[in-house]
C-alpha atoms as a PDB file:
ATOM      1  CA  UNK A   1      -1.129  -0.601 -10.299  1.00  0.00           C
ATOM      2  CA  UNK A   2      -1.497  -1.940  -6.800  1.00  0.00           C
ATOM      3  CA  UNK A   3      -0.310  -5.456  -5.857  1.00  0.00           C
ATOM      4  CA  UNK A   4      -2.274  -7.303  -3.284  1.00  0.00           C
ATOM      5  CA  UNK A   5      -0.804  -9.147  -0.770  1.00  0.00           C
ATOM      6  CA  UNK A   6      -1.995 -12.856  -0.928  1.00  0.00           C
ATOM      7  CA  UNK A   7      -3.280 -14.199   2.753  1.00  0.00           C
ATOM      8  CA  UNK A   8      -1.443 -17.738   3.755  1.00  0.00           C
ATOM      9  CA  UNK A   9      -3.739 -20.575   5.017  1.00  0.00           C
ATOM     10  CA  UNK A  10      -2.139 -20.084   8.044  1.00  0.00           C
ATOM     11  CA  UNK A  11      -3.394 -16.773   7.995  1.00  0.00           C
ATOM     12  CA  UNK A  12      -6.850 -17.790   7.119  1.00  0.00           C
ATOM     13  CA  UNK A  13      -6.541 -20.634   9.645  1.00  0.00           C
ATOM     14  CA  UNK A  14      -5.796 -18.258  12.518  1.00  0.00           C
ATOM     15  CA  UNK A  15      -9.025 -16.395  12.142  1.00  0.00           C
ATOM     16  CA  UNK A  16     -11.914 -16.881  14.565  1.00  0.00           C
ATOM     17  CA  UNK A  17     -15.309 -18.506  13.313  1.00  0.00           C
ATOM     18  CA  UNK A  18     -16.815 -15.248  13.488  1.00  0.00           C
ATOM     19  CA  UNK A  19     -14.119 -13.438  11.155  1.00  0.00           C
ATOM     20  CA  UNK A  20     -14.371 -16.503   8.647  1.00  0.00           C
ATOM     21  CA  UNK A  21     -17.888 -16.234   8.675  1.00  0.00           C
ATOM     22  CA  UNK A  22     -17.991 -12.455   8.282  1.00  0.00           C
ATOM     23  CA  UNK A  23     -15.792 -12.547   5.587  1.00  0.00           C
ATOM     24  CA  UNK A  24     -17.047 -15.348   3.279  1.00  0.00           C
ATOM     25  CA  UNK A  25     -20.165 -13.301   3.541  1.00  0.00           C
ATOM     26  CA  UNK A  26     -18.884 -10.228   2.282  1.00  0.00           C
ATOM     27  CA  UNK A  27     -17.513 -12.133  -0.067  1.00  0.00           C
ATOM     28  CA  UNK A  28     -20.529 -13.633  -1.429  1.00  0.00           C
ATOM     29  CA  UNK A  29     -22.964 -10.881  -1.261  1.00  0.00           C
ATOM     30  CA  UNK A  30     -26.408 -11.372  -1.580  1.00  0.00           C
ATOM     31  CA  UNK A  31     -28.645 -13.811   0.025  1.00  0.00           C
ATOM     32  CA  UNK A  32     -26.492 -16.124   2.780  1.00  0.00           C
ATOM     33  CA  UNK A  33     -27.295 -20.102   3.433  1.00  0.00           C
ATOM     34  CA  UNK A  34     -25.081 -22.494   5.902  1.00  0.00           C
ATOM     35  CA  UNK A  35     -22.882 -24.940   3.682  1.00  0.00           C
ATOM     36  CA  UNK A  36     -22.598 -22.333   1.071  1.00  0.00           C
ATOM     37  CA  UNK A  37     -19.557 -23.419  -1.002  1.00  0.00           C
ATOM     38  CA  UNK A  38     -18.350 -21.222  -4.157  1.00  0.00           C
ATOM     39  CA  UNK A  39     -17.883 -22.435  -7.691  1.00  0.00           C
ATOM     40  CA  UNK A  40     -14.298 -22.743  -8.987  1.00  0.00           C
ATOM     41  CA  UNK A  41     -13.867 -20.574 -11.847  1.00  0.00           C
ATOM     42  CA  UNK A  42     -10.826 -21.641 -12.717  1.00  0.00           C
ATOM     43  CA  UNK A  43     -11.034 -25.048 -14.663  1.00  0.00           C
ATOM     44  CA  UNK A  44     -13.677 -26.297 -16.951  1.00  0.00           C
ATOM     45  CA  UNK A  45     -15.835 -28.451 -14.153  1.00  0.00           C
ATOM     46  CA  UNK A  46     -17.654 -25.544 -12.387  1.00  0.00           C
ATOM     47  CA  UNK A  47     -17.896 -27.779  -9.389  1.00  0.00           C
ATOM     48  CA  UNK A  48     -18.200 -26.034  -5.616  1.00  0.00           C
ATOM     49  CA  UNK A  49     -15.418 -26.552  -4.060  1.00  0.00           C
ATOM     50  CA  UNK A  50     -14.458 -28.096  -0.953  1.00  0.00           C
ATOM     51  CA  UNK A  51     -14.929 -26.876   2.227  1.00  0.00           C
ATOM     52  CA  UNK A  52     -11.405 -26.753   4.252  1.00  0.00           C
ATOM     53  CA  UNK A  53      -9.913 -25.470   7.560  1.00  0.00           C
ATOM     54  CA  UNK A  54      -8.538 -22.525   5.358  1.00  0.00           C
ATOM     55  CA  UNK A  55     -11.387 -21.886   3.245  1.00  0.00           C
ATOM     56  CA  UNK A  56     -12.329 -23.867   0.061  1.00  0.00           C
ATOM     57  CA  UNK A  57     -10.338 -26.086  -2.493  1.00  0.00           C
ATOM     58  CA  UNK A  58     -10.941 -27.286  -5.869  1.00  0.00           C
ATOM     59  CA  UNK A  59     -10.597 -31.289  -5.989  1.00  0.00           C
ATOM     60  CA  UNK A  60     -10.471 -30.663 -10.056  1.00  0.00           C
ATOM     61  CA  UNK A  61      -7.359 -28.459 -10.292  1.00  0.00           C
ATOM     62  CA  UNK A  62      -6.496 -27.672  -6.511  1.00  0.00           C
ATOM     63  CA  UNK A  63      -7.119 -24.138  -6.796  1.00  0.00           C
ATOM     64  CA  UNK A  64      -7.165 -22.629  -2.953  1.00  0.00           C
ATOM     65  CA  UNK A  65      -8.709 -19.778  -1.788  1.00  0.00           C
ATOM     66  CA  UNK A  66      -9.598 -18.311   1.623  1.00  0.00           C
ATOM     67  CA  UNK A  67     -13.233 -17.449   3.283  1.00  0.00           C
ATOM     68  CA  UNK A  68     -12.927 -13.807   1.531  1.00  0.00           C
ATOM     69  CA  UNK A  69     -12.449 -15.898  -1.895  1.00  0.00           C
ATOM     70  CA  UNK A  70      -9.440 -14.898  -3.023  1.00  0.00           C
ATOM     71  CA  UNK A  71      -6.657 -16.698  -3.763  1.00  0.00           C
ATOM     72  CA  UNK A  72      -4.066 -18.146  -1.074  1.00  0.00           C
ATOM     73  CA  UNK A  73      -0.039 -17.587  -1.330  1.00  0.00           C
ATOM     74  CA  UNK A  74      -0.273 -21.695  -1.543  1.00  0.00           C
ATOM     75  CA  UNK A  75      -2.709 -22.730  -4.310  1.00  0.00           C
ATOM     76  CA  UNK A  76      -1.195 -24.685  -7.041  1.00  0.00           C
ATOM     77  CA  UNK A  77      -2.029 -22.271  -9.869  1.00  0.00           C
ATOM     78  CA  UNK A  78       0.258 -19.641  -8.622  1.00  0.00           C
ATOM     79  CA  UNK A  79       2.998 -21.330 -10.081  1.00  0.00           C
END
């Protein structure tokens, strides 16, 4: 089994607009809209979260991800 590195939000912060845009995306597939916010799938609220300098939050249960919408080394549910 292969372990994936998790990116930091410094990582994620470091990235140009294009790169953060190219990779959210990827990440979303399909059809593409400005503002486009994912869901957190995570907790029971299947709100979109937050849009951040890193990428998007949860305000429910502070999960963090980056633009490619996976999670960050920092998010509160690695614990």
């Amino acid at each position: 089994m292969c372990k994936v590195q998790m990116k930091t939000v410094a990582e994620n912060e470091a990235m140009s607009d294009e790169e953060k845009l190219a990779a959210t995306k990827a990440a979303k597939m399909g059809s593409w809209y400005d503002g486009w916010r994912p869901y957190c799938l995570k907790c029971n609220t299947f709100a979109r979260m937050s849009s951040m300098s890193y990428g998007f939050k949860c305000l429910s249960c502070g999960n963090m991800i980056g633009f490619d919408c996976t999670r960050l080394q920092e998010s509160p549910l690695n614990v």
